[in-house]
PDB file of N, CA and C in Angstrom:
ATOM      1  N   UNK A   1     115.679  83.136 130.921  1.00  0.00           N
ATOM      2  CA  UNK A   1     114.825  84.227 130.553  1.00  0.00           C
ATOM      3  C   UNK A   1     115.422  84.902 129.318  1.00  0.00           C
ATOM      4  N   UNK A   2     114.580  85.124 128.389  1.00  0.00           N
ATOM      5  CA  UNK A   2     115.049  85.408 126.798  1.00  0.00           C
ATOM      6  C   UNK A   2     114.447  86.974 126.825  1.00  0.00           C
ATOM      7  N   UNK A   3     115.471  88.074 126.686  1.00  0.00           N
ATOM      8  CA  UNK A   3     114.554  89.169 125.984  1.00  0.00           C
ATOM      9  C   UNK A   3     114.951  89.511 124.911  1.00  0.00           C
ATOM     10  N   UNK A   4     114.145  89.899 123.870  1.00  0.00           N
ATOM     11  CA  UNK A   4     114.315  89.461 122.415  1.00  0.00           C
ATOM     12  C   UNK A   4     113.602  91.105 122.185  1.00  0.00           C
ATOM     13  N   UNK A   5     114.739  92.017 121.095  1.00  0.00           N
ATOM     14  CA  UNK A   5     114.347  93.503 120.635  1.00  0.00           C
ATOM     15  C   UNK A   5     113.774  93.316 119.316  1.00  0.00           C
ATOM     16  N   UNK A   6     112.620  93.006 118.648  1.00  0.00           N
ATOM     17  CA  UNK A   6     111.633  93.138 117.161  1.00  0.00           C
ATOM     18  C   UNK A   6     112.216  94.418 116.397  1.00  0.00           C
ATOM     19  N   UNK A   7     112.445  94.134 115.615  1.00  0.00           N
ATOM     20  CA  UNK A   7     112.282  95.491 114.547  1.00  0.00           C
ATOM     21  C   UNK A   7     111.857  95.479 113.228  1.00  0.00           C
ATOM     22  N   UNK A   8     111.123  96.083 112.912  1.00  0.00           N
ATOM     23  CA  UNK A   8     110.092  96.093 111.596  1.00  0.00           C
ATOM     24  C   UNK A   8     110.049  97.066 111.072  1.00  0.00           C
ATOM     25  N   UNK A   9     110.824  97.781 109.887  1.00  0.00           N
ATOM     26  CA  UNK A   9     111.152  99.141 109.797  1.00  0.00           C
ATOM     27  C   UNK A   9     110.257  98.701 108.078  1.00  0.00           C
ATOM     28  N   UNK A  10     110.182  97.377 107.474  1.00  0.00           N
ATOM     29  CA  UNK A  10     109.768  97.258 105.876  1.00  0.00           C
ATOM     30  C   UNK A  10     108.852  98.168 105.481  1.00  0.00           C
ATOM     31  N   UNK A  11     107.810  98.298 106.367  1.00  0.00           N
ATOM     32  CA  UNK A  11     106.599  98.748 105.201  1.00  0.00           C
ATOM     33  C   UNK A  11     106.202 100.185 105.819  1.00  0.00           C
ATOM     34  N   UNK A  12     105.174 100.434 105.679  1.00  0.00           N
ATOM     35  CA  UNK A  12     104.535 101.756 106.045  1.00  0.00           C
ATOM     36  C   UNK A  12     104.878 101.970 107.621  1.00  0.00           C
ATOM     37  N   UNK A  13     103.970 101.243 108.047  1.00  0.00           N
ATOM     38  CA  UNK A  13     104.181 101.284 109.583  1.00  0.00           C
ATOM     39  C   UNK A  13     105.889 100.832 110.425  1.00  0.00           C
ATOM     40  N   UNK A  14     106.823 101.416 110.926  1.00  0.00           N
ATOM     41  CA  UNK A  14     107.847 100.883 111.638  1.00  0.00           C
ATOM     42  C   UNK A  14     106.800 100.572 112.957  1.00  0.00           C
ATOM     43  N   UNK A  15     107.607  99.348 113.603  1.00  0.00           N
ATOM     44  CA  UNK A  15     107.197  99.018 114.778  1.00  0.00           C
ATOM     45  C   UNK A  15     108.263  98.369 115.097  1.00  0.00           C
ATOM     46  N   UNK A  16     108.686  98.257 116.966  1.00  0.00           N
ATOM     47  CA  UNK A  16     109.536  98.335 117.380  1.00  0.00           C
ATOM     48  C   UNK A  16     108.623  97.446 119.056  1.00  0.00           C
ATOM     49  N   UNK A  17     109.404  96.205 119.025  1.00  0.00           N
ATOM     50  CA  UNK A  17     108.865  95.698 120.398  1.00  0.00           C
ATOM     51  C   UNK A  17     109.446  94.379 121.373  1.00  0.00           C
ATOM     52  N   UNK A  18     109.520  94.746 122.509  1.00  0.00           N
ATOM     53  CA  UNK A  18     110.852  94.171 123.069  1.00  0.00           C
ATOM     54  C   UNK A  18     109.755  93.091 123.811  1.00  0.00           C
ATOM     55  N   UNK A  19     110.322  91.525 123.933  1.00  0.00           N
ATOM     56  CA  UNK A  19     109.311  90.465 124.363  1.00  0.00           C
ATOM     57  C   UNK A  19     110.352  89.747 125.145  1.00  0.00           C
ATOM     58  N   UNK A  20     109.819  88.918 126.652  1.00  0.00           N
ATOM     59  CA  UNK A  20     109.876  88.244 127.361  1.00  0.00           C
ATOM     60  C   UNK A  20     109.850  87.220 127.282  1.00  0.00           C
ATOM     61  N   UNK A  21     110.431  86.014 126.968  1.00  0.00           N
ATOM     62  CA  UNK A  21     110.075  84.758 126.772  1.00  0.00           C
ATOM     63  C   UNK A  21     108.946  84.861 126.378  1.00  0.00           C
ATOM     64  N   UNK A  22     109.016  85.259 125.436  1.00  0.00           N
ATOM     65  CA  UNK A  22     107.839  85.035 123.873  1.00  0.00           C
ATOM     66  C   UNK A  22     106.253  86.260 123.687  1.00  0.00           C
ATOM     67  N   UNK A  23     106.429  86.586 125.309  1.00  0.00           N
ATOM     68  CA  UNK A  23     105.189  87.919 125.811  1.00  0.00           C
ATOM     69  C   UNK A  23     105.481  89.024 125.009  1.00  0.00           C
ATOM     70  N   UNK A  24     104.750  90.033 124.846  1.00  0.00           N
ATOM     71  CA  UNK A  24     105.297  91.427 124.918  1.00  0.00           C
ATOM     72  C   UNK A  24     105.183  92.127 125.748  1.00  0.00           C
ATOM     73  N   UNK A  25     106.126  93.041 126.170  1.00  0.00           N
ATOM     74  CA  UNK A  25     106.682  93.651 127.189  1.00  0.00           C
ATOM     75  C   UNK A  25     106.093  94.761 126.989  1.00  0.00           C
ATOM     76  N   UNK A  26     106.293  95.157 125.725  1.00  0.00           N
ATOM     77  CA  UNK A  26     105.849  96.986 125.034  1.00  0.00           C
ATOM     78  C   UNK A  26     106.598  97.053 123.603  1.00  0.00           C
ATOM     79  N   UNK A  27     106.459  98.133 123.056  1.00  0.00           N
ATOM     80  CA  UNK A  27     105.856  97.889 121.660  1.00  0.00           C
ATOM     81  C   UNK A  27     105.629  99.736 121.229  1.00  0.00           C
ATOM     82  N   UNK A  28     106.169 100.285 120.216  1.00  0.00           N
ATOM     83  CA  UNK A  28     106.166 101.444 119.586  1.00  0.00           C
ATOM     84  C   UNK A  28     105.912 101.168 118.227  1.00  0.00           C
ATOM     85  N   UNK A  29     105.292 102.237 117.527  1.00  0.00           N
ATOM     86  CA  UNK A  29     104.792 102.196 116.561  1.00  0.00           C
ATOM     87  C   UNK A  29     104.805 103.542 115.300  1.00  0.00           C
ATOM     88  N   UNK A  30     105.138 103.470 114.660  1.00  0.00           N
ATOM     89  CA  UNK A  30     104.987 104.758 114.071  1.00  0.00           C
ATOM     90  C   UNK A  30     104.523 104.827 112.134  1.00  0.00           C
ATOM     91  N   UNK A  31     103.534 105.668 112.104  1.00  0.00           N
ATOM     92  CA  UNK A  31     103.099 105.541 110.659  1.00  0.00           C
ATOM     93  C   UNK A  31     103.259 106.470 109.784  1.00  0.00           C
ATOM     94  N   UNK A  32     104.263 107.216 109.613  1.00  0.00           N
ATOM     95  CA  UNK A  32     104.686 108.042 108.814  1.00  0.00           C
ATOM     96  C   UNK A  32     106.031 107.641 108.595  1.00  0.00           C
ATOM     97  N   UNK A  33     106.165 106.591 106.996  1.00  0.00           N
ATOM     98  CA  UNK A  33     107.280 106.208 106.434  1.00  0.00           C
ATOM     99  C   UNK A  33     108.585 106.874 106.056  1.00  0.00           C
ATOM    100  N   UNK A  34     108.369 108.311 106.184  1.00  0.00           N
ATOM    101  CA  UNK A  34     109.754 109.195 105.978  1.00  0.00           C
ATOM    102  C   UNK A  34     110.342 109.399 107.351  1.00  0.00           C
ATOM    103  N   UNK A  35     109.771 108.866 108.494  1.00  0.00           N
ATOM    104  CA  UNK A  35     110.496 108.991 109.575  1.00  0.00           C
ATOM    105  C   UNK A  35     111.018 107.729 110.449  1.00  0.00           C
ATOM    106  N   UNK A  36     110.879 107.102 109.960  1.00  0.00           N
ATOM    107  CA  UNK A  36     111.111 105.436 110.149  1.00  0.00           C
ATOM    108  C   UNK A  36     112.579 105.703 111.126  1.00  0.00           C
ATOM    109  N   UNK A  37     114.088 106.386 110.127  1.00  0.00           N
ATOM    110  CA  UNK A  37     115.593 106.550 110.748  1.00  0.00           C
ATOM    111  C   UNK A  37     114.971 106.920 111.926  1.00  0.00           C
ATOM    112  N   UNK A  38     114.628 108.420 112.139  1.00  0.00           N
ATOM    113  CA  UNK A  38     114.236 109.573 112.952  1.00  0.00           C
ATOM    114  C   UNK A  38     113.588 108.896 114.156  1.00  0.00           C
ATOM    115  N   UNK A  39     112.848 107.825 113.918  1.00  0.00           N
ATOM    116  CA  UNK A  39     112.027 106.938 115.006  1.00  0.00           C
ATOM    117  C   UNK A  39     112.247 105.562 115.714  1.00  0.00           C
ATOM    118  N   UNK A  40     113.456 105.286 115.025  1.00  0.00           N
ATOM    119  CA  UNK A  40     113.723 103.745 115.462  1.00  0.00           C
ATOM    120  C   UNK A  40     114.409 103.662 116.619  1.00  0.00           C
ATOM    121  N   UNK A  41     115.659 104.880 116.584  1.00  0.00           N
ATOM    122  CA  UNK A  41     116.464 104.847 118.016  1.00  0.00           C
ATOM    123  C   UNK A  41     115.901 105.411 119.169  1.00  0.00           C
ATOM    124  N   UNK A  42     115.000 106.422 119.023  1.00  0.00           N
ATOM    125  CA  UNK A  42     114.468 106.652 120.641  1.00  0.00           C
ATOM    126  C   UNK A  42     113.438 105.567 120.743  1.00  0.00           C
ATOM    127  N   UNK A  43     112.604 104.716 120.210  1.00  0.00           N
ATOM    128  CA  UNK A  43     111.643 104.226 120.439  1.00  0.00           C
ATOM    129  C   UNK A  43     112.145 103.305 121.221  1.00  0.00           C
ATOM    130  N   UNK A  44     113.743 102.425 120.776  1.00  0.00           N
ATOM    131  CA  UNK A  44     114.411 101.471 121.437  1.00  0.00           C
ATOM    132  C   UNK A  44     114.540 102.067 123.007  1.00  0.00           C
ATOM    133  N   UNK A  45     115.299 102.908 122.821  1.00  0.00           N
ATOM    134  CA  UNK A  45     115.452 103.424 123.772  1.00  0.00           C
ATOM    135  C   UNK A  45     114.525 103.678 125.091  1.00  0.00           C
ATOM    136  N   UNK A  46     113.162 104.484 124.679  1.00  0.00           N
ATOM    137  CA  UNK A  46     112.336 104.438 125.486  1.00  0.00           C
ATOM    138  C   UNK A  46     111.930 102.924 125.981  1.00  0.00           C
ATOM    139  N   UNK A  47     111.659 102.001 124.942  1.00  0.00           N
ATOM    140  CA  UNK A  47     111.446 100.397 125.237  1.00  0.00           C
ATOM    141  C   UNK A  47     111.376 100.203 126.471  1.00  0.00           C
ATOM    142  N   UNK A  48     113.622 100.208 126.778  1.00  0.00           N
ATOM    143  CA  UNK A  48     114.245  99.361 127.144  1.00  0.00           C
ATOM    144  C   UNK A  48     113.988 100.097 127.940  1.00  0.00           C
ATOM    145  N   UNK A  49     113.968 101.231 128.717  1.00  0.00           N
ATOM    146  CA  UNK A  49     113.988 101.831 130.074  1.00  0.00           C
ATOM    147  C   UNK A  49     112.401 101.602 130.632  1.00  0.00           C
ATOM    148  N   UNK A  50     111.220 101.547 130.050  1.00  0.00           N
ATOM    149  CA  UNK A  50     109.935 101.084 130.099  1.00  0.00           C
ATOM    150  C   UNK A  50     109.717  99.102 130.769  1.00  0.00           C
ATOM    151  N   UNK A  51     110.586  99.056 130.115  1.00  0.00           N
ATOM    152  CA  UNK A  51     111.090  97.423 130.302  1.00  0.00           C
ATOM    153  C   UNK A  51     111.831  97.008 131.567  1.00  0.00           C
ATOM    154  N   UNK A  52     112.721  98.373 131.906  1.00  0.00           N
ATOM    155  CA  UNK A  52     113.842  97.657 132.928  1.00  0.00           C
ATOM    156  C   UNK A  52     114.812  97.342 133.052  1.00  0.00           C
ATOM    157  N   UNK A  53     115.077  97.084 131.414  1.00  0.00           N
ATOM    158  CA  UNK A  53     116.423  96.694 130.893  1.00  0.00           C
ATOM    159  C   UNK A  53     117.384  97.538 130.557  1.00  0.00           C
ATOM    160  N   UNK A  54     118.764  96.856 130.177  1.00  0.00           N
ATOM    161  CA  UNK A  54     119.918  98.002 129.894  1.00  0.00           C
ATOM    162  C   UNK A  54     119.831  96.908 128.558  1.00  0.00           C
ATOM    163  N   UNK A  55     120.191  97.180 127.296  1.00  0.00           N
ATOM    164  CA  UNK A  55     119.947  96.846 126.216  1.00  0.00           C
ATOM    165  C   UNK A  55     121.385  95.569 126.109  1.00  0.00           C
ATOM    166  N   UNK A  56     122.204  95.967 126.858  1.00  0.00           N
ATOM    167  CA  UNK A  56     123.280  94.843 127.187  1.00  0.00           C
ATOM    168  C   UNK A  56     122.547  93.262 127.449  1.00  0.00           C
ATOM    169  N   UNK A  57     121.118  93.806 128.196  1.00  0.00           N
ATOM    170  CA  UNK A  57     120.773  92.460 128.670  1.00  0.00           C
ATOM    171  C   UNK A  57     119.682  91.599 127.742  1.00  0.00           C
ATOM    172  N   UNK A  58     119.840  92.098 126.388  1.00  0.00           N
ATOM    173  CA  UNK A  58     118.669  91.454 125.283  1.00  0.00           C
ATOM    174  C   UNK A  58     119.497  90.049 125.059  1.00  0.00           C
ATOM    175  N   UNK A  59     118.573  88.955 125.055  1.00  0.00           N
ATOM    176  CA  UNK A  59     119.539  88.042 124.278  1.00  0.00           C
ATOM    177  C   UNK A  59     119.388  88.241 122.838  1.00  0.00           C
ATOM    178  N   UNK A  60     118.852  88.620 121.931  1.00  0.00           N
ATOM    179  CA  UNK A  60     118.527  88.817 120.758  1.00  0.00           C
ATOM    180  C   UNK A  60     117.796  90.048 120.555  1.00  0.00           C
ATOM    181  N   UNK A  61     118.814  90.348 119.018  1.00  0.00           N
ATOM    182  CA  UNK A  61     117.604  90.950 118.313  1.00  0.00           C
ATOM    183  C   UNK A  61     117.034  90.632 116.745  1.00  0.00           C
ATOM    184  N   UNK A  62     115.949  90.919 116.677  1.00  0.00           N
ATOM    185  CA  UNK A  62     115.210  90.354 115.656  1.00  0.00           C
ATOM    186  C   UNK A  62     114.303  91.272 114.289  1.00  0.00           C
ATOM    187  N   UNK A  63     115.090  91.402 113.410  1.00  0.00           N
ATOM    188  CA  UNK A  63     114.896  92.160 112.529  1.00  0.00           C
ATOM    189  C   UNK A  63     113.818  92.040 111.428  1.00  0.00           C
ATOM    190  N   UNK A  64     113.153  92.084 110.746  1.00  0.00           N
ATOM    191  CA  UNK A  64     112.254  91.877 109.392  1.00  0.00           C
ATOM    192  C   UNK A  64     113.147  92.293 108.407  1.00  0.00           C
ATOM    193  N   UNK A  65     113.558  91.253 107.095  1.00  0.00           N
ATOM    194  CA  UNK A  65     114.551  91.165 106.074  1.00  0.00           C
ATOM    195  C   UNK A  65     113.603  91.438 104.790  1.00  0.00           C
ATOM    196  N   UNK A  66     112.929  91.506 105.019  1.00  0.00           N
ATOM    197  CA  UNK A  66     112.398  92.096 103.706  1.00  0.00           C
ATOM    198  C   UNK A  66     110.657  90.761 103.716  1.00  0.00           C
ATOM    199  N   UNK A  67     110.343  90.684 102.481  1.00  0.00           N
ATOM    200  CA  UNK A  67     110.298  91.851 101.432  1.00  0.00           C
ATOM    201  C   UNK A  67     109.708  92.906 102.060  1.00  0.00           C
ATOM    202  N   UNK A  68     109.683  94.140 101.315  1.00  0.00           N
ATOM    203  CA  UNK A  68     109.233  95.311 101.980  1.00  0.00           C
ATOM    204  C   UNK A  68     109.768  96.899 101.041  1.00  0.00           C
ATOM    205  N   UNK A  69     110.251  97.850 101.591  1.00  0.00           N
ATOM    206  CA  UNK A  69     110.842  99.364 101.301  1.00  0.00           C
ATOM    207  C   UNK A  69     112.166  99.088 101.654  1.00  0.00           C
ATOM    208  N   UNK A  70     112.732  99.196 100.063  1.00  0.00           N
ATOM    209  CA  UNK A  70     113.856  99.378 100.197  1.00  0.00           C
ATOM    210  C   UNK A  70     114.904 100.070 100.837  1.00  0.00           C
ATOM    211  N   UNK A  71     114.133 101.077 101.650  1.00  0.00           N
ATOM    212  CA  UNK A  71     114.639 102.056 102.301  1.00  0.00           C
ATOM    213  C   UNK A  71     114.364 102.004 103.414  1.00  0.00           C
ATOM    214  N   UNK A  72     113.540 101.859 104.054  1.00  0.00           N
ATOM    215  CA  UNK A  72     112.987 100.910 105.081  1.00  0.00           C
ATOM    216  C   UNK A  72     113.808  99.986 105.771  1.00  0.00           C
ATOM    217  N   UNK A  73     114.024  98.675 104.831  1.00  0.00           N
ATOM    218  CA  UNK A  73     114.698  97.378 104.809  1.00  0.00           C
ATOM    219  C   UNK A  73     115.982  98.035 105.283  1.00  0.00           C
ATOM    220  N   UNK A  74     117.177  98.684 104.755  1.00  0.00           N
ATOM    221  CA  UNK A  74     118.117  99.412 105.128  1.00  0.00           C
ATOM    222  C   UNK A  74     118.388 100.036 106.665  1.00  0.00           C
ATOM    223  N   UNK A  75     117.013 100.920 106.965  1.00  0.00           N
ATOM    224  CA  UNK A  75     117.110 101.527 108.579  1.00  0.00           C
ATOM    225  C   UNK A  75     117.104 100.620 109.255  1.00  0.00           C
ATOM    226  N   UNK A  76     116.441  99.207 108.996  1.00  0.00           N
ATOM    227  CA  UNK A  76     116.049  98.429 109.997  1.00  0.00           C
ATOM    228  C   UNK A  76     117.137  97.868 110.138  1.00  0.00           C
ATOM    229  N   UNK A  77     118.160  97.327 108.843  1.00  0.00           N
ATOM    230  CA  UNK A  77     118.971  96.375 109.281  1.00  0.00           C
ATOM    231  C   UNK A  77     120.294  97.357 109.460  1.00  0.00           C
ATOM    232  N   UNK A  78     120.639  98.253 109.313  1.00  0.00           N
ATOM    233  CA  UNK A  78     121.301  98.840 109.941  1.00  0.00           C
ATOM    234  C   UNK A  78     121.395  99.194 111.394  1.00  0.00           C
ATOM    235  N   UNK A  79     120.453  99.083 111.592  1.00  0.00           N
ATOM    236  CA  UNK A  79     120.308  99.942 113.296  1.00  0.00           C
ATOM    237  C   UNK A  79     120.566  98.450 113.795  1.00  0.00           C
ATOM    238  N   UNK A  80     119.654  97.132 113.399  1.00  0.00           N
ATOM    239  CA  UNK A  80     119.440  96.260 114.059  1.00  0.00           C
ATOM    240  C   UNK A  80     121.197  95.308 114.295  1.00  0.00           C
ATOM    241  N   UNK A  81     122.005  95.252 112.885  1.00  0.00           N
ATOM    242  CA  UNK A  81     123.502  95.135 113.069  1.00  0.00           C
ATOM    243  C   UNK A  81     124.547  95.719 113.646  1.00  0.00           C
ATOM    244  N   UNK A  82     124.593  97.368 113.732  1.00  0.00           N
ATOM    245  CA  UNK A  82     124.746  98.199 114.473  1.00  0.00           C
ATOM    246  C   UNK A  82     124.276  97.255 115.697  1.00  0.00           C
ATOM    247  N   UNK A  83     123.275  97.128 116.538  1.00  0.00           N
ATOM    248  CA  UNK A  83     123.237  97.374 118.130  1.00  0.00           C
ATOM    249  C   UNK A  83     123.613  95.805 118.046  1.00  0.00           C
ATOM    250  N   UNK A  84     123.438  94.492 116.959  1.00  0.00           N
ATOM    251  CA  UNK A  84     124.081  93.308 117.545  1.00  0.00           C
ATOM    252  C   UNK A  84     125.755  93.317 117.526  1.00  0.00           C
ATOM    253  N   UNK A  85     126.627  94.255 116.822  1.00  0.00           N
ATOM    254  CA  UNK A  85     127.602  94.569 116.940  1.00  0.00           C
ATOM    255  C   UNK A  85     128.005  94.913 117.804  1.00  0.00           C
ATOM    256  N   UNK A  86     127.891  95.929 118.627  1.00  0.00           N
ATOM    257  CA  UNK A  86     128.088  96.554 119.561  1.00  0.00           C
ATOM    258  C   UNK A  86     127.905  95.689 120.699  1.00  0.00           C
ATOM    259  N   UNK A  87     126.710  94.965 120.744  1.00  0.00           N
ATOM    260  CA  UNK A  87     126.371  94.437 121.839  1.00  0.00           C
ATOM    261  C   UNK A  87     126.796  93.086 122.021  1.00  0.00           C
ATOM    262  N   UNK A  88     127.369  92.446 121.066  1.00  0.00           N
ATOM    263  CA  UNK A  88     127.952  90.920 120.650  1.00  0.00           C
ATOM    264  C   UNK A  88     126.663  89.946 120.830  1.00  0.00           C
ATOM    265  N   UNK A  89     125.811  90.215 120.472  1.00  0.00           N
ATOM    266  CA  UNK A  89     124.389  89.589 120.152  1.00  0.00           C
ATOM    267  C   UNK A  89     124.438  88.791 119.308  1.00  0.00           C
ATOM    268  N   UNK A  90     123.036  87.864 118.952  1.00  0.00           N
ATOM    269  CA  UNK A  90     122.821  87.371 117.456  1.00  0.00           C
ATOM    270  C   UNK A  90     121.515  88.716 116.918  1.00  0.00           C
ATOM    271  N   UNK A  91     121.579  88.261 115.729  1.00  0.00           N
ATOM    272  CA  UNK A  91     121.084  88.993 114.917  1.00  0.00           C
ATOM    273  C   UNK A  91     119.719  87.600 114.376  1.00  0.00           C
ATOM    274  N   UNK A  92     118.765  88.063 114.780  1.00  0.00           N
ATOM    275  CA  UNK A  92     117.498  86.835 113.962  1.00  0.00           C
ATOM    276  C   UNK A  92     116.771  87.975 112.629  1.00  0.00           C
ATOM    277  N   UNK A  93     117.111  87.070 111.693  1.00  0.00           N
ATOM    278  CA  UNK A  93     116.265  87.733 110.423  1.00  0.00           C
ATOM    279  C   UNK A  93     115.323  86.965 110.607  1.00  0.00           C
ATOM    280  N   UNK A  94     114.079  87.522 110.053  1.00  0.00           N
ATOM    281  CA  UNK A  94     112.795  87.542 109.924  1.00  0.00           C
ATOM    282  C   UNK A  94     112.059  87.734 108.128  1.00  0.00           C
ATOM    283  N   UNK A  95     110.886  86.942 107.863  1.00  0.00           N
ATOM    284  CA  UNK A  95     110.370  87.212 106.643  1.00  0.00           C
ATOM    285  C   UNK A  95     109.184  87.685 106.530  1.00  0.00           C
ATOM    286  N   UNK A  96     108.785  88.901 105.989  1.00  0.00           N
ATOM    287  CA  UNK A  96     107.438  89.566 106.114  1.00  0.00           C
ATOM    288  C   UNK A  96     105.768  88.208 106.017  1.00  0.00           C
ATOM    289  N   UNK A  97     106.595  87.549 104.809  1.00  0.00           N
ATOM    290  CA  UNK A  97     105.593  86.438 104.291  1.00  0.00           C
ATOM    291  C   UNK A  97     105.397  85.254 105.368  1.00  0.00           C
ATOM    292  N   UNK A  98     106.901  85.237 105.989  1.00  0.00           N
ATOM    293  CA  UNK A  98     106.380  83.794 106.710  1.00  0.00           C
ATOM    294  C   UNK A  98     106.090  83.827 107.770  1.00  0.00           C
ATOM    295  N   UNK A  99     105.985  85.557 108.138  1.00  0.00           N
ATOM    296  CA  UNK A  99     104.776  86.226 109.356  1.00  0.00           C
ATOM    297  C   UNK A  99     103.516  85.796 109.093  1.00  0.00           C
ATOM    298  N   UNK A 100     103.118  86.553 107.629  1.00  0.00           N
ATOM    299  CA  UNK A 100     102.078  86.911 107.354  1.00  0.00           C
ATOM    300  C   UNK A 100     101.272  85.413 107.415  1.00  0.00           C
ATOM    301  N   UNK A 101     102.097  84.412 106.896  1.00  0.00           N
ATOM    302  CA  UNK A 101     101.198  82.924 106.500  1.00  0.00           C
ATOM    303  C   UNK A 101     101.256  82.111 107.556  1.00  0.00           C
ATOM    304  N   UNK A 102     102.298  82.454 109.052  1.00  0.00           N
ATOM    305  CA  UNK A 102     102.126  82.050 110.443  1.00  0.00           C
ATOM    306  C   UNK A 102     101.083  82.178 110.702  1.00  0.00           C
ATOM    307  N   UNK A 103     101.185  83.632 110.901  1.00  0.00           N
ATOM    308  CA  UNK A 103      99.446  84.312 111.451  1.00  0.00           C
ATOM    309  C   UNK A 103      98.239  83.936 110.731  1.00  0.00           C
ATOM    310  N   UNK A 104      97.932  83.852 109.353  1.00  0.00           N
ATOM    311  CA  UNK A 104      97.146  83.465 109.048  1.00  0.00           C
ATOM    312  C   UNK A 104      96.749  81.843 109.280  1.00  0.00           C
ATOM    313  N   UNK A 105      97.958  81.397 109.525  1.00  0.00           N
ATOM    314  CA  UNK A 105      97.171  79.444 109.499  1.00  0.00           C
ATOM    315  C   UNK A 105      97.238  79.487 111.036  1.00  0.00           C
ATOM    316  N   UNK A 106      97.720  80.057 112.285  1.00  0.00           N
ATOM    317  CA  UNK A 106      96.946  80.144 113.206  1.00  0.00           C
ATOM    318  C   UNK A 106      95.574  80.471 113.677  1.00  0.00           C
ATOM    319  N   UNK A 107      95.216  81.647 112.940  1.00  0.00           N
ATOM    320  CA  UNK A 107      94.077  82.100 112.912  1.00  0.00           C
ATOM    321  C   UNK A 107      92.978  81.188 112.300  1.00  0.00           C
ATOM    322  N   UNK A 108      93.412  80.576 110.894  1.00  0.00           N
ATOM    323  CA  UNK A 108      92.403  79.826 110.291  1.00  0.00           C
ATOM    324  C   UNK A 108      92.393  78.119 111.400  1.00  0.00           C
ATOM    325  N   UNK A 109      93.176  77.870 112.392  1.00  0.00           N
ATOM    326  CA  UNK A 109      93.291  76.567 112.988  1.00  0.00           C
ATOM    327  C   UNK A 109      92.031  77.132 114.593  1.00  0.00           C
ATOM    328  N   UNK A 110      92.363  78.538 114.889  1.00  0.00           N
ATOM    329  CA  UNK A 110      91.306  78.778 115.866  1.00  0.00           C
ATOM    330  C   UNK A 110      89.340  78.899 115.313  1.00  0.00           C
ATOM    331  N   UNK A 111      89.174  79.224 114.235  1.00  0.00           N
ATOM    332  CA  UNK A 111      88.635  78.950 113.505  1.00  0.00           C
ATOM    333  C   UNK A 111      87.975  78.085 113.030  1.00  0.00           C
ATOM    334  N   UNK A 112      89.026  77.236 112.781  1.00  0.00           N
ATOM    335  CA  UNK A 112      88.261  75.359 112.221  1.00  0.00           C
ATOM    336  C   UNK A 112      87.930  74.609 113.527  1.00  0.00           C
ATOM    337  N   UNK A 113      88.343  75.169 114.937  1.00  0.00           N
ATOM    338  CA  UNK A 113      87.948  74.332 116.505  1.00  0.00           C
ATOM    339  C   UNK A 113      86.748  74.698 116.716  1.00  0.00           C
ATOM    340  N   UNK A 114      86.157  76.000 116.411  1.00  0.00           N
ATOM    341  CA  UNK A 114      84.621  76.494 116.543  1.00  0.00           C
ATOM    342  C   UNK A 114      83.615  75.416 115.644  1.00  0.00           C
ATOM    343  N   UNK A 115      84.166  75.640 113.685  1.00  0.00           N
ATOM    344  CA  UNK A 115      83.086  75.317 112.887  1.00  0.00           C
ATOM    345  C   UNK A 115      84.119  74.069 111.743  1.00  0.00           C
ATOM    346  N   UNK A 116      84.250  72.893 112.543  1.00  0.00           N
ATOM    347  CA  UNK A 116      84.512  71.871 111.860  1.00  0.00           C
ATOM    348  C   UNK A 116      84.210  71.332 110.579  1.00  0.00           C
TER     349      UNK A 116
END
């Protein structure tokens, strides 16, 4: 059983979401970019107690490396090295783009099964 902590601090929106062998569990969100620091550690926090978990028991956590806000990019991977430090974790970087072009050629493959 894999639980895996998301963090996405790049762009406008931070989002924050802890998954189950590949599910999501739960999931925070916040859209006001000057509070991204201010919002990342309780959101974890709340998560993991929402979840069940003691944050000892993540096998991973999984960060977004950019591209994105430079300032942004920073909270995220700070907090996210910070808690794999502490916690003797791995650390999974992530790429905004090779989200973005996952999701999209999934979407366009559910798509082409309807209208061939």
């Amino acid at each position: 059983m894999s639980w895996i902590l998301n963090i996405d601090t790049s762009l406008e929106t931070a989002s924050v979401i802890i998954t189950k062998d590949g599910k999501i569990i739960g999931s925070r969100s916040n859209e006001n970019q000057k509070d991204h620091a201010s919002f990342l550690e309780p959101a974890i926090k709340s998560l993991a107690t929402e979840a069940g978990i003691q944050l000892g028991e993540l096998s991973a956590i999984a960060v977004v490396g950019g591209p994105g806000s430079y300032t942004g990019l920073r909270v995220g991977m700070a907090s996210a090295k910070g808690l794999c430090y502490a916690l003797n974790k791995p650390l999974i970087l992530l790429n905004n783009l090779e989200l973005l072009a996952t999701a999209a050629i999934a979407e366009y493959s559910k798509i082409n099964e309807f209208f061939p």
